[in-house]
Each structure stands twice: as C-alpha cells, then as structure tokens.
N, C-alpha and C. Protein backbone atom coordinates (compact mmCIF):
# COMPACT_ATOMS: atom_id res chain seq x y z
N UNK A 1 -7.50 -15.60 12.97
CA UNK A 1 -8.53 -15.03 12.12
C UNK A 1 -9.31 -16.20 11.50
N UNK A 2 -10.50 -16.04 11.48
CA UNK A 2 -11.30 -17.01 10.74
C UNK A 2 -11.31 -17.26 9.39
N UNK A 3 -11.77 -17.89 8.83
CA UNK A 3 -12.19 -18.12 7.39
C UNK A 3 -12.69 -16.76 6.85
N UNK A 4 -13.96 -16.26 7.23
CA UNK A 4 -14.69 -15.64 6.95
C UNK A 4 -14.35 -14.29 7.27
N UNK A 5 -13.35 -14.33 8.28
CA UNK A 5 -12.71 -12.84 8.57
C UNK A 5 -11.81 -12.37 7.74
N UNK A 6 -11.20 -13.36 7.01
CA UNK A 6 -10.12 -13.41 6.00
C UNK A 6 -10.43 -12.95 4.65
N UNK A 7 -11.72 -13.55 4.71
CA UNK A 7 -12.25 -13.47 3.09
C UNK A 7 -13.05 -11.82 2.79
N UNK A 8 -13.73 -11.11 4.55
CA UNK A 8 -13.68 -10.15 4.61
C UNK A 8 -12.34 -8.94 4.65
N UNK A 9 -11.05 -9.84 4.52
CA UNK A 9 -10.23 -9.19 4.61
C UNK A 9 -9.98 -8.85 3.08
N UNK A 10 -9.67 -9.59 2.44
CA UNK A 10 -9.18 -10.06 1.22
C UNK A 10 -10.25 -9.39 0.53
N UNK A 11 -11.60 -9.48 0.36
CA UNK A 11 -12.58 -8.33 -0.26
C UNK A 11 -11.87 -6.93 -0.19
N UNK A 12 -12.14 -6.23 0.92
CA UNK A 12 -11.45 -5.26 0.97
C UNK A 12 -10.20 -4.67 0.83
N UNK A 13 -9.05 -5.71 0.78
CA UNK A 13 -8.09 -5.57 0.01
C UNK A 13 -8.01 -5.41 -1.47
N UNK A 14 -8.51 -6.15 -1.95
CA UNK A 14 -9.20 -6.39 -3.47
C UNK A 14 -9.73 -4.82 -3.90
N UNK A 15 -10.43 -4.48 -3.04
CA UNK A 15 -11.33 -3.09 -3.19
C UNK A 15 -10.77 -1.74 -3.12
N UNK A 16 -9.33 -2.25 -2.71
CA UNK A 16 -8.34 -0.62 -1.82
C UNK A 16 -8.18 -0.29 -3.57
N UNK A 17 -7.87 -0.56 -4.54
CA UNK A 17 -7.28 0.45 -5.63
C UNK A 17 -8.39 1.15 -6.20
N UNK A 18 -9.39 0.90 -6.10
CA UNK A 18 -10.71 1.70 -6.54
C UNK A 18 -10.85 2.93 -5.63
N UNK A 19 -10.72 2.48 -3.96
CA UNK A 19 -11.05 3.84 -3.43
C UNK A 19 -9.79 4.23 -3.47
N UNK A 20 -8.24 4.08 -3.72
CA UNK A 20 -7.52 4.56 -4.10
C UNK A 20 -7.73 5.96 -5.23
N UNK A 21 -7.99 4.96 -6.21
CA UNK A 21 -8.82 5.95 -7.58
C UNK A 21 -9.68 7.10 -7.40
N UNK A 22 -10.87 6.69 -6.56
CA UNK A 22 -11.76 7.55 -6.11
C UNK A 22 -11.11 8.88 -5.36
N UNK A 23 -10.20 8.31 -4.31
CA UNK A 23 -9.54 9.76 -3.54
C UNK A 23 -8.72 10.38 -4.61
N UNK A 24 -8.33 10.10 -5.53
CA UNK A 24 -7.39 11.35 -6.33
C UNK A 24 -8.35 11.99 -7.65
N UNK A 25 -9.76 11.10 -7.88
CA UNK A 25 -10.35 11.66 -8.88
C UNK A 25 -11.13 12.79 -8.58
N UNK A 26 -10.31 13.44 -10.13
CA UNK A 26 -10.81 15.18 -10.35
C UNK A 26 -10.30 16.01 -9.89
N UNK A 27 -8.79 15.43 -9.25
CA UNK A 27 -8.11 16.65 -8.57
C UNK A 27 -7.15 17.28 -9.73
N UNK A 28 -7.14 18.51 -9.11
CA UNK A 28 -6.31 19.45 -9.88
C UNK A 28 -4.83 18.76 -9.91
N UNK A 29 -4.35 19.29 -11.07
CA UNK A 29 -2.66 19.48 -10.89
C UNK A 29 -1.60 19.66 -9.61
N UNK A 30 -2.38 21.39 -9.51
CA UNK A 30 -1.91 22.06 -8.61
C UNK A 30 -2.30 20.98 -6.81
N UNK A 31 -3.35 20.56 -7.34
CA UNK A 31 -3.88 19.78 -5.64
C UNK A 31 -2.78 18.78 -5.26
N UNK A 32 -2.59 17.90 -6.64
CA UNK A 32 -1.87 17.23 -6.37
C UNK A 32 -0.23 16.96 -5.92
N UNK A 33 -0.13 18.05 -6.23
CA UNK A 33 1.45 18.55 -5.40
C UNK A 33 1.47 19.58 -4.88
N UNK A 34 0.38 19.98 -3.94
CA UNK A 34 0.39 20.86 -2.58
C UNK A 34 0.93 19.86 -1.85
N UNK A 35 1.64 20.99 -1.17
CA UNK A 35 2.75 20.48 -0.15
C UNK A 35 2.17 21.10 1.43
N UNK A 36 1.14 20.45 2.25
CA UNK A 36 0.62 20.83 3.65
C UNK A 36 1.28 21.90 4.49
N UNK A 37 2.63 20.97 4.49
CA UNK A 37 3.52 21.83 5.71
C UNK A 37 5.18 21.37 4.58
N UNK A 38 6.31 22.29 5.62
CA UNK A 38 7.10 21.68 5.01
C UNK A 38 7.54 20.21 5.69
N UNK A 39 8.73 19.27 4.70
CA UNK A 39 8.90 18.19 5.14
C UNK A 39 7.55 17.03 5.24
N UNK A 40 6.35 17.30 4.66
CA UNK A 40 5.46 16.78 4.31
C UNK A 40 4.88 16.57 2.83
N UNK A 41 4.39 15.05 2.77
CA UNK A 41 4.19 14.69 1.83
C UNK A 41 2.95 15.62 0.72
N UNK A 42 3.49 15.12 -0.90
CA UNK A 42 2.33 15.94 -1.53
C UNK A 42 0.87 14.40 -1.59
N UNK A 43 -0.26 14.59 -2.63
CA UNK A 43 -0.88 13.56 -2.81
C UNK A 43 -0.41 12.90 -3.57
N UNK A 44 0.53 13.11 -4.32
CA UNK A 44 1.21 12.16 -5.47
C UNK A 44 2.53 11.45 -4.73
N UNK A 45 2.97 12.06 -3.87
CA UNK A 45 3.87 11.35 -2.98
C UNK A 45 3.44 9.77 -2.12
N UNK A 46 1.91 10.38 -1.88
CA UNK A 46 1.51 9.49 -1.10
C UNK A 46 0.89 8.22 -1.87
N UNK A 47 0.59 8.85 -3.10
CA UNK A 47 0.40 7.47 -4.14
C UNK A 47 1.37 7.06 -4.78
N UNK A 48 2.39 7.48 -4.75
CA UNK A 48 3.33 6.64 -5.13
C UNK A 48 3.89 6.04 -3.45
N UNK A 49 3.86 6.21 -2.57
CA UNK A 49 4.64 5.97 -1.45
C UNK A 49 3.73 4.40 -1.65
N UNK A 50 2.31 4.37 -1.57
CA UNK A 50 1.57 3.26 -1.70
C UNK A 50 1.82 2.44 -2.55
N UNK A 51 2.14 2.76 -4.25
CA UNK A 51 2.38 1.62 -4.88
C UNK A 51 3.71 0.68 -4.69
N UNK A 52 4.83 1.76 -4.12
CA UNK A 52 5.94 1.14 -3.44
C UNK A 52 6.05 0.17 -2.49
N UNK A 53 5.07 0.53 -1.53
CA UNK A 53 5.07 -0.06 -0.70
C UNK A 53 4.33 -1.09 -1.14
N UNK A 54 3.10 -1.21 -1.93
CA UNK A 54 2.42 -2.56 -2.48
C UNK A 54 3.26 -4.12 -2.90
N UNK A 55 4.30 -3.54 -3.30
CA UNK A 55 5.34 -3.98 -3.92
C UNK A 55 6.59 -4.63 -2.83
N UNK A 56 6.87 -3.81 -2.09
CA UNK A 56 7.15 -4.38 -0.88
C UNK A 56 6.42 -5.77 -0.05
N UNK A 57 5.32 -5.10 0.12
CA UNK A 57 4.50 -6.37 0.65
C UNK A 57 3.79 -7.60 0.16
N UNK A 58 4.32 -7.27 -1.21
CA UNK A 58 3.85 -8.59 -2.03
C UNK A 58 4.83 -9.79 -2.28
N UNK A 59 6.16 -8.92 -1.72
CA UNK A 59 7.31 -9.49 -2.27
C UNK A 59 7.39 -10.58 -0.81
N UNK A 60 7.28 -9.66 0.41
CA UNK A 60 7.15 -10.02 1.89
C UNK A 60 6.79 -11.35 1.88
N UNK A 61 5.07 -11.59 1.73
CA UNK A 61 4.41 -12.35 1.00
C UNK A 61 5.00 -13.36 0.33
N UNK A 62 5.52 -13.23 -0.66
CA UNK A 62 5.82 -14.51 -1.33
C UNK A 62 6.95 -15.18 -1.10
N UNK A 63 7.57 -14.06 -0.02
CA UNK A 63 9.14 -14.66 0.64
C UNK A 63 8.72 -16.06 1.56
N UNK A 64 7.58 -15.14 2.74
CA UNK A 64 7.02 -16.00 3.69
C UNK A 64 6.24 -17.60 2.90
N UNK A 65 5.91 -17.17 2.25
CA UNK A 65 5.49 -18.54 1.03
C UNK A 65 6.07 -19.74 0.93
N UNK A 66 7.18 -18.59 0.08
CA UNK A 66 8.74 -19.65 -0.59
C UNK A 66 9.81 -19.89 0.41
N UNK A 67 9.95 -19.42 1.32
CA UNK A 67 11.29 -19.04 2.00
C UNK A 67 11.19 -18.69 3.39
N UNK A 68 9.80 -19.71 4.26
CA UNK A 68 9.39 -19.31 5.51
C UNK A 68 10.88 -18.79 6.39
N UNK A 69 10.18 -17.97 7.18
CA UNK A 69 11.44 -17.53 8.44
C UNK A 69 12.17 -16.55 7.88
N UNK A 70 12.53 -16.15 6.38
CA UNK A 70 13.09 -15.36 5.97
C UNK A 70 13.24 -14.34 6.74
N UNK A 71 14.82 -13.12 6.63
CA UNK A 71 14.80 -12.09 7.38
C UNK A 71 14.64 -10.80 6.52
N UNK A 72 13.74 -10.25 6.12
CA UNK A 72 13.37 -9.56 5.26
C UNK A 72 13.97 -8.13 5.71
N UNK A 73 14.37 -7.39 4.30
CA UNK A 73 15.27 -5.67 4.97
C UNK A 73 14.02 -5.03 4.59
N UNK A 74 14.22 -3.97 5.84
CA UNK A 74 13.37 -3.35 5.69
C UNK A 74 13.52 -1.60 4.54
N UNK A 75 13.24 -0.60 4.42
CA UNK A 75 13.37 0.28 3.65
C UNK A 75 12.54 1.56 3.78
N UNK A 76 13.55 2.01 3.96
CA UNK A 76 13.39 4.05 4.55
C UNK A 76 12.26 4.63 3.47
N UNK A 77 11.19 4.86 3.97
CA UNK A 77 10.58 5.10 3.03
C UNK A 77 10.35 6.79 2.49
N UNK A 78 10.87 7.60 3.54
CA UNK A 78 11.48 8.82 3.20
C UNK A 78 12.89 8.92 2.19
N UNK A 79 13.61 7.96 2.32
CA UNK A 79 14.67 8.14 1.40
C UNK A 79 14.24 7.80 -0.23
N UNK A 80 12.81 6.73 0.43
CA UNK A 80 12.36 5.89 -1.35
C UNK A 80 11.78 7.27 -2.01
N UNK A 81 11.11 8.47 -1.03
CA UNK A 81 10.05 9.35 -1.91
C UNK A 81 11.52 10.22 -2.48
N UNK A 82 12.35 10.41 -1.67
CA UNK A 82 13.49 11.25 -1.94
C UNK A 82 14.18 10.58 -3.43
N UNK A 83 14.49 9.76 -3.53
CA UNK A 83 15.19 9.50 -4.54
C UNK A 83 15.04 9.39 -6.10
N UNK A 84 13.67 9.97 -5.98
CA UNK A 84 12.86 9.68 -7.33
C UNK A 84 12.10 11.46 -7.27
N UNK A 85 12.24 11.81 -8.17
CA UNK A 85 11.28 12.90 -8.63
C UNK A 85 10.02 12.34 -8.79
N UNK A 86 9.40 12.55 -7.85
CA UNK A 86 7.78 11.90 -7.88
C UNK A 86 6.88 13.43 -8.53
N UNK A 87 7.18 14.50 -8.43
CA UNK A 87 5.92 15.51 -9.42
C UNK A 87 6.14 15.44 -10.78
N UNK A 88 4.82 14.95 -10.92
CA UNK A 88 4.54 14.78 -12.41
C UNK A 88 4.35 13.21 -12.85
N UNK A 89 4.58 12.07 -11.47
CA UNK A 89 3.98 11.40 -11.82
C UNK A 89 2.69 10.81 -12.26
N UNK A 90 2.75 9.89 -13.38
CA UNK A 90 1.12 9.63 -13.94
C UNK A 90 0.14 9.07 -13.03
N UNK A 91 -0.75 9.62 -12.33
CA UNK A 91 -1.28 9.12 -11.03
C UNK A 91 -1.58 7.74 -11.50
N UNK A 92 -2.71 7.69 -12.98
CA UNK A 92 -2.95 6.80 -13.30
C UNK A 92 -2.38 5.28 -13.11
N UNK A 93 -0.74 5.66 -13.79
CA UNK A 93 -0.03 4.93 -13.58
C UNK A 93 0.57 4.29 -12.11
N UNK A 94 0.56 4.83 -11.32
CA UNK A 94 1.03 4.62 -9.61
C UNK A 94 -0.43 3.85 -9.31
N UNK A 95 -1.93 4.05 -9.39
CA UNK A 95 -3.04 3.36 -8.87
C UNK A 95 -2.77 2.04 -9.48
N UNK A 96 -2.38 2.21 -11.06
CA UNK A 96 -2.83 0.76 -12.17
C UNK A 96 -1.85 -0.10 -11.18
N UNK A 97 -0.94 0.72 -10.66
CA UNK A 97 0.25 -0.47 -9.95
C UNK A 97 -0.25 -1.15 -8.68
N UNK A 98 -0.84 -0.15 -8.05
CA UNK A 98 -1.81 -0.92 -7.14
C UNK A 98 -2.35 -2.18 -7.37
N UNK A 99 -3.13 -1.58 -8.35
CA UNK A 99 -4.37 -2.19 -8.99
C UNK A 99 -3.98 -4.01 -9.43
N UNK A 100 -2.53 -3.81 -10.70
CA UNK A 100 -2.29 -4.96 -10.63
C UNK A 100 -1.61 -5.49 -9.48
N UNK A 101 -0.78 -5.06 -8.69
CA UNK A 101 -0.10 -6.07 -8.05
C UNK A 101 -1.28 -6.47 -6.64
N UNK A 102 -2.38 -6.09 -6.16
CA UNK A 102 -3.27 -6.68 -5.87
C UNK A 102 -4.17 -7.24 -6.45
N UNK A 103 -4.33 -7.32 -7.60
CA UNK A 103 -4.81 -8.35 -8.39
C UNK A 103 -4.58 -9.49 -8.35
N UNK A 104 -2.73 -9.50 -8.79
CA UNK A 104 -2.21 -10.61 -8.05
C UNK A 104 -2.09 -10.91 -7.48
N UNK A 105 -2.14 -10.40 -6.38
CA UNK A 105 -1.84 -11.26 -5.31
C UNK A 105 -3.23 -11.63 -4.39
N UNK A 106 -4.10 -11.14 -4.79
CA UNK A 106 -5.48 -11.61 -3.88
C UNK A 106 -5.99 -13.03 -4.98
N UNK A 107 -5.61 -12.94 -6.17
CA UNK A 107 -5.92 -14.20 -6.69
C UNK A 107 -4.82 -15.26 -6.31
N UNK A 108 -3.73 -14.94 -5.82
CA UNK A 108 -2.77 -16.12 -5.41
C UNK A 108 -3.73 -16.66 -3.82
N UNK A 109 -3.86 -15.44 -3.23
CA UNK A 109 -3.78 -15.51 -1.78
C UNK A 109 -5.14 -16.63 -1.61
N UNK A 110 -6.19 -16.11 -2.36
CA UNK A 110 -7.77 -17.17 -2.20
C UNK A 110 -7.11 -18.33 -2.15
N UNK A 111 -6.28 -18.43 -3.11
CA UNK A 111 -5.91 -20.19 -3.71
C UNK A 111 -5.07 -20.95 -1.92
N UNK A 112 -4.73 -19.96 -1.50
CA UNK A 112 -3.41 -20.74 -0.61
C UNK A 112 -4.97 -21.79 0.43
N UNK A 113 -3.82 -22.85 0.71
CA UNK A 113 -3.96 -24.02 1.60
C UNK A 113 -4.11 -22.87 2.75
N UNK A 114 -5.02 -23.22 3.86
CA UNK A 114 -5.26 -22.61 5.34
C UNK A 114 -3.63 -22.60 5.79
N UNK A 115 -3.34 -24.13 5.91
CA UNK A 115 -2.12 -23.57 7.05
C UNK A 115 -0.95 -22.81 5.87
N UNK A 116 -0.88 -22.18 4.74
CA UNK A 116 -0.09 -21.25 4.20
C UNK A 116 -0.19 -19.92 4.82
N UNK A 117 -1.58 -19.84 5.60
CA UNK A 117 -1.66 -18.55 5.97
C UNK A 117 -0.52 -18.29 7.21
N UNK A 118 0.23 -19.29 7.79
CA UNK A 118 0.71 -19.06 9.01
C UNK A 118 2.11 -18.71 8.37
N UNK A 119 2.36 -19.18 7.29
CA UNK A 119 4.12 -19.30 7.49
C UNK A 119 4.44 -17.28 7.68
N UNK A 120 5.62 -17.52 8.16
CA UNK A 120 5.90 -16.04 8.37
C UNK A 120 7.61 -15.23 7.60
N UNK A 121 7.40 -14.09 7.68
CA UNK A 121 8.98 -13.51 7.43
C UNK A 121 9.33 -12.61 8.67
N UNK A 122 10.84 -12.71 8.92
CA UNK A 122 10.86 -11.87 10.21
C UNK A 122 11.59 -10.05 9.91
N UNK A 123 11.11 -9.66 10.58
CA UNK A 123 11.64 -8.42 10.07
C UNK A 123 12.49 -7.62 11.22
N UNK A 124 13.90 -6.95 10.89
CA UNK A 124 14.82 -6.95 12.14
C UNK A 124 14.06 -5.58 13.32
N UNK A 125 12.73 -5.15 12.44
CA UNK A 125 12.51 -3.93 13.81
C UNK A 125 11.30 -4.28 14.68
N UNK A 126 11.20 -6.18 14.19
CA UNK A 126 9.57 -6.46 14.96
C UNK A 126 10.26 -7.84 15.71
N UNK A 127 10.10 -8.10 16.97
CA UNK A 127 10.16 -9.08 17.61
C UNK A 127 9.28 -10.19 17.41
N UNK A 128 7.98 -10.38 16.94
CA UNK A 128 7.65 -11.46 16.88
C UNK A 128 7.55 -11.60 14.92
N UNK A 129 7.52 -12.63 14.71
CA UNK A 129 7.69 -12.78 12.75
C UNK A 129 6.16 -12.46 12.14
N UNK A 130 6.35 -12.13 10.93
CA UNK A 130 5.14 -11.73 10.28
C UNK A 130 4.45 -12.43 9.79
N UNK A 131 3.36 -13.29 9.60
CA UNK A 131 2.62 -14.19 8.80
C UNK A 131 2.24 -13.52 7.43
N UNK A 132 1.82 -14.41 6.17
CA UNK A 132 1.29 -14.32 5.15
C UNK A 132 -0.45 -13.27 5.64
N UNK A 133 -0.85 -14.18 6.94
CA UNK A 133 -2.16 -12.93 7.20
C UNK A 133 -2.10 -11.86 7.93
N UNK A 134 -1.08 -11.29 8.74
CA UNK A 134 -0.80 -10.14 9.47
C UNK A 134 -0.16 -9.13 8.08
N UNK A 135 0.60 -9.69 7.04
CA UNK A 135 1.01 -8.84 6.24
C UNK A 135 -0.21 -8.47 5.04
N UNK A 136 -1.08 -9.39 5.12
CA UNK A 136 -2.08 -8.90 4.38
C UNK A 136 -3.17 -7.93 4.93
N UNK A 137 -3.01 -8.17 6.53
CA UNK A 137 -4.03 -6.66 7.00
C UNK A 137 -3.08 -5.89 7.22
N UNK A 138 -1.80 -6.19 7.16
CA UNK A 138 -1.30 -4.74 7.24
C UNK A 138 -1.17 -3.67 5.99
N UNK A 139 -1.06 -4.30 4.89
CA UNK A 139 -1.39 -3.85 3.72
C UNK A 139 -2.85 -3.03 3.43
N UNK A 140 -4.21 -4.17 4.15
CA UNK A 140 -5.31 -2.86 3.63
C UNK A 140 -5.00 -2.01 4.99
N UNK A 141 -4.18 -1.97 5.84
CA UNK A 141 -4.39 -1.08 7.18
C UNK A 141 -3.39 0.08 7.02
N UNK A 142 -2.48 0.03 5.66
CA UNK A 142 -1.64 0.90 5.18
C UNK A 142 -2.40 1.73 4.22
N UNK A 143 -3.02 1.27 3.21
CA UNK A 143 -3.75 2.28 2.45
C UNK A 143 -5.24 2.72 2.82
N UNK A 144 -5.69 2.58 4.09
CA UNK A 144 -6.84 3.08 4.56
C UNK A 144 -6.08 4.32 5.03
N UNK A 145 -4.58 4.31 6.15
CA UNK A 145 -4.08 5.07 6.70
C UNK A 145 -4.17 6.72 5.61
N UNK A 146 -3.06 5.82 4.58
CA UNK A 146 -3.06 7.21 3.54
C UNK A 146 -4.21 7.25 3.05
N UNK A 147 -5.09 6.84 2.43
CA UNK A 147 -6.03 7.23 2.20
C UNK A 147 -6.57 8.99 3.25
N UNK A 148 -6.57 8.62 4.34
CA UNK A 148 -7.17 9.64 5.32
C UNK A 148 -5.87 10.96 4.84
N UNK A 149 -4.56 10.18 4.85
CA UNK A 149 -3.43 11.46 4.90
C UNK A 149 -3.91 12.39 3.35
N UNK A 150 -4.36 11.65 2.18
CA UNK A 150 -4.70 12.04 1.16
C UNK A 150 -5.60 12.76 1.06
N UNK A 151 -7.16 12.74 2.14
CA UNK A 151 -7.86 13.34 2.33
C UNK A 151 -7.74 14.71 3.27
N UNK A 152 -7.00 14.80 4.00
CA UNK A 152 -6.19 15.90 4.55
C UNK A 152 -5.43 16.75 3.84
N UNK A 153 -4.66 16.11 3.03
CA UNK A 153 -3.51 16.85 1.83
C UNK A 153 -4.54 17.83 0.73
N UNK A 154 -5.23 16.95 0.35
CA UNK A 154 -6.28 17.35 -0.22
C UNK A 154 -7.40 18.45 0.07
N UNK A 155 -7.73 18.11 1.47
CA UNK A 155 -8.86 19.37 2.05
C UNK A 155 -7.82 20.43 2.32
N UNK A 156 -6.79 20.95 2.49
CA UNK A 156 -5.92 21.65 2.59
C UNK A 156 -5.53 22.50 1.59
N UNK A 157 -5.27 21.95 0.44
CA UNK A 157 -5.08 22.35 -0.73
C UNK A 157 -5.86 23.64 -0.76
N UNK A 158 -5.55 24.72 -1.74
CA UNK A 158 -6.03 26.07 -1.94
C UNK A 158 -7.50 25.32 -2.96
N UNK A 159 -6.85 24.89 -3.79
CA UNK A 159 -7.86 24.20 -5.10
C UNK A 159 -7.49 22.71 -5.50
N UNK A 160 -8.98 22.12 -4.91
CA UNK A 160 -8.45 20.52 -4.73
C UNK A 160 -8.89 19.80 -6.23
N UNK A 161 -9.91 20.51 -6.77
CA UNK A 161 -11.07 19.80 -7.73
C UNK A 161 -10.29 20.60 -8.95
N UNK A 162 -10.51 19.76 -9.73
CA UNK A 162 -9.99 20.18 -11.52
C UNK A 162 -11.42 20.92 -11.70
C-alpha cells in the first residue's frame, strides 16, 4: 500500500464512528432490538459487536507494535454477544467507544515510522501473519460490513425512526 493509500485509509477509518452514529440516529427503541430472523443479530448487538471488536483490533495492533510475531487468540464472537445482556445498551455509549478507541489509535498510527507498518501478529486461523496495515483495513472493512447488516436490521424493522 502506498503512502497515500494509507492515509486514504486512515481518513476513513477516522470517519467510521460518525457514520457509525449516523446509522443508529433517530431510531426507535423498539428498532433497535428487532430481531430479523431468529438466531440473528439486533442493531444494538451489532454496535456493540463493533465496539468489541474495536478493541480487539487495537489491542492486535499494538501487540504487532510491541511484540512483533505475536500469536494472538482469537474470540467467538457469538459467545461475546451471548454473554452480556446487550438490550438496553446505551448506544451512545458503545459508538463513544468506537469513537475513542479510534481516536487513539489513528493518532498513534499517523505517527508510526513506514517500516512499523509491516511488523505483524499471527493468528492460529490465518496462514500468513497480520501486519499493523492489513489489520487496519480490516477494521474499516469490518464496520462498513455491519454498517450494511445495520441497514438491513433496520429496513426490516416494523418501526425504524423514533
């Protein structure tokens, strides 16, 4: 990836908790924990599934940093929505988490030296290791994903709009 592809990356990373924000603003209560089908996520599932996972990949990140080659565990992310009563979480609160922990970490990430971008962590269900920049597009390439699942959950809903 180039310089400039990076920095287009990193913009738009920077930018995911806003349209984060945007997809859940003005939704109803009720929108927000319609349930599609069964065994499917609500929209509050899926924003919290995101700030979890934010958190995950920041940590990834700073392993590959501090601790190149690391073998990083990976984590069921059906068991993570399971284990927590997620209705009734403060959406607010699940985006702000976004919000900061890409804060931080896109102001760490500008700062890094070029060749920081290479070091990697390996993870036991991927054969080749992850770099500091494959885990950062995989991050905005995770909340574009839900984003769309949110917009589905959402157009589905009986009553999406407060």
């Amino acid at each position: 990836m180039t310089p400039g592809d990076r920095a287009a990356l990193l913009l738009s990373y920077a930018q995911g908790p806003e349209r984060l924000r945007q997809s859940l603003s003005g939704t109803s209560p009720q929108a927000l924990d319609f349930r599609p089908a069964p065994g499917t996520w609500t929209a509050r599932q899926v924003a919290a599934h995101v700030a979890e996972t934010e958190l995950h990949l920041y940590l990834r990140m700073r392993y590959a940093l501090s601790e190149p080659g690391i073998a990083i565990l990976p984590f069921d992310q059906d068991a993570w929505a399971d284990s927590f009563r997620l209705e009734g979480q403060p959406l607010d609160e699940l985006v702000d988490l976004v919000r900061l922990v890409r804060e931080l970490a896109a102001r760490q990430l500008r700062a890094l030296p070029e060749a920081d971008w290479a070091r990697t962590v390996r993870h036991p269900a991927q054969e080749q290791p992850l770099s500091v920049e494959d885990l950062l597009a995989k991050a905005d390439r995770h909340l574009d994903l839900h984003l769309a699942q949110i917009a589905r959950t959402l157009g589905a809903a009986p009553v999406s709009r407060a």
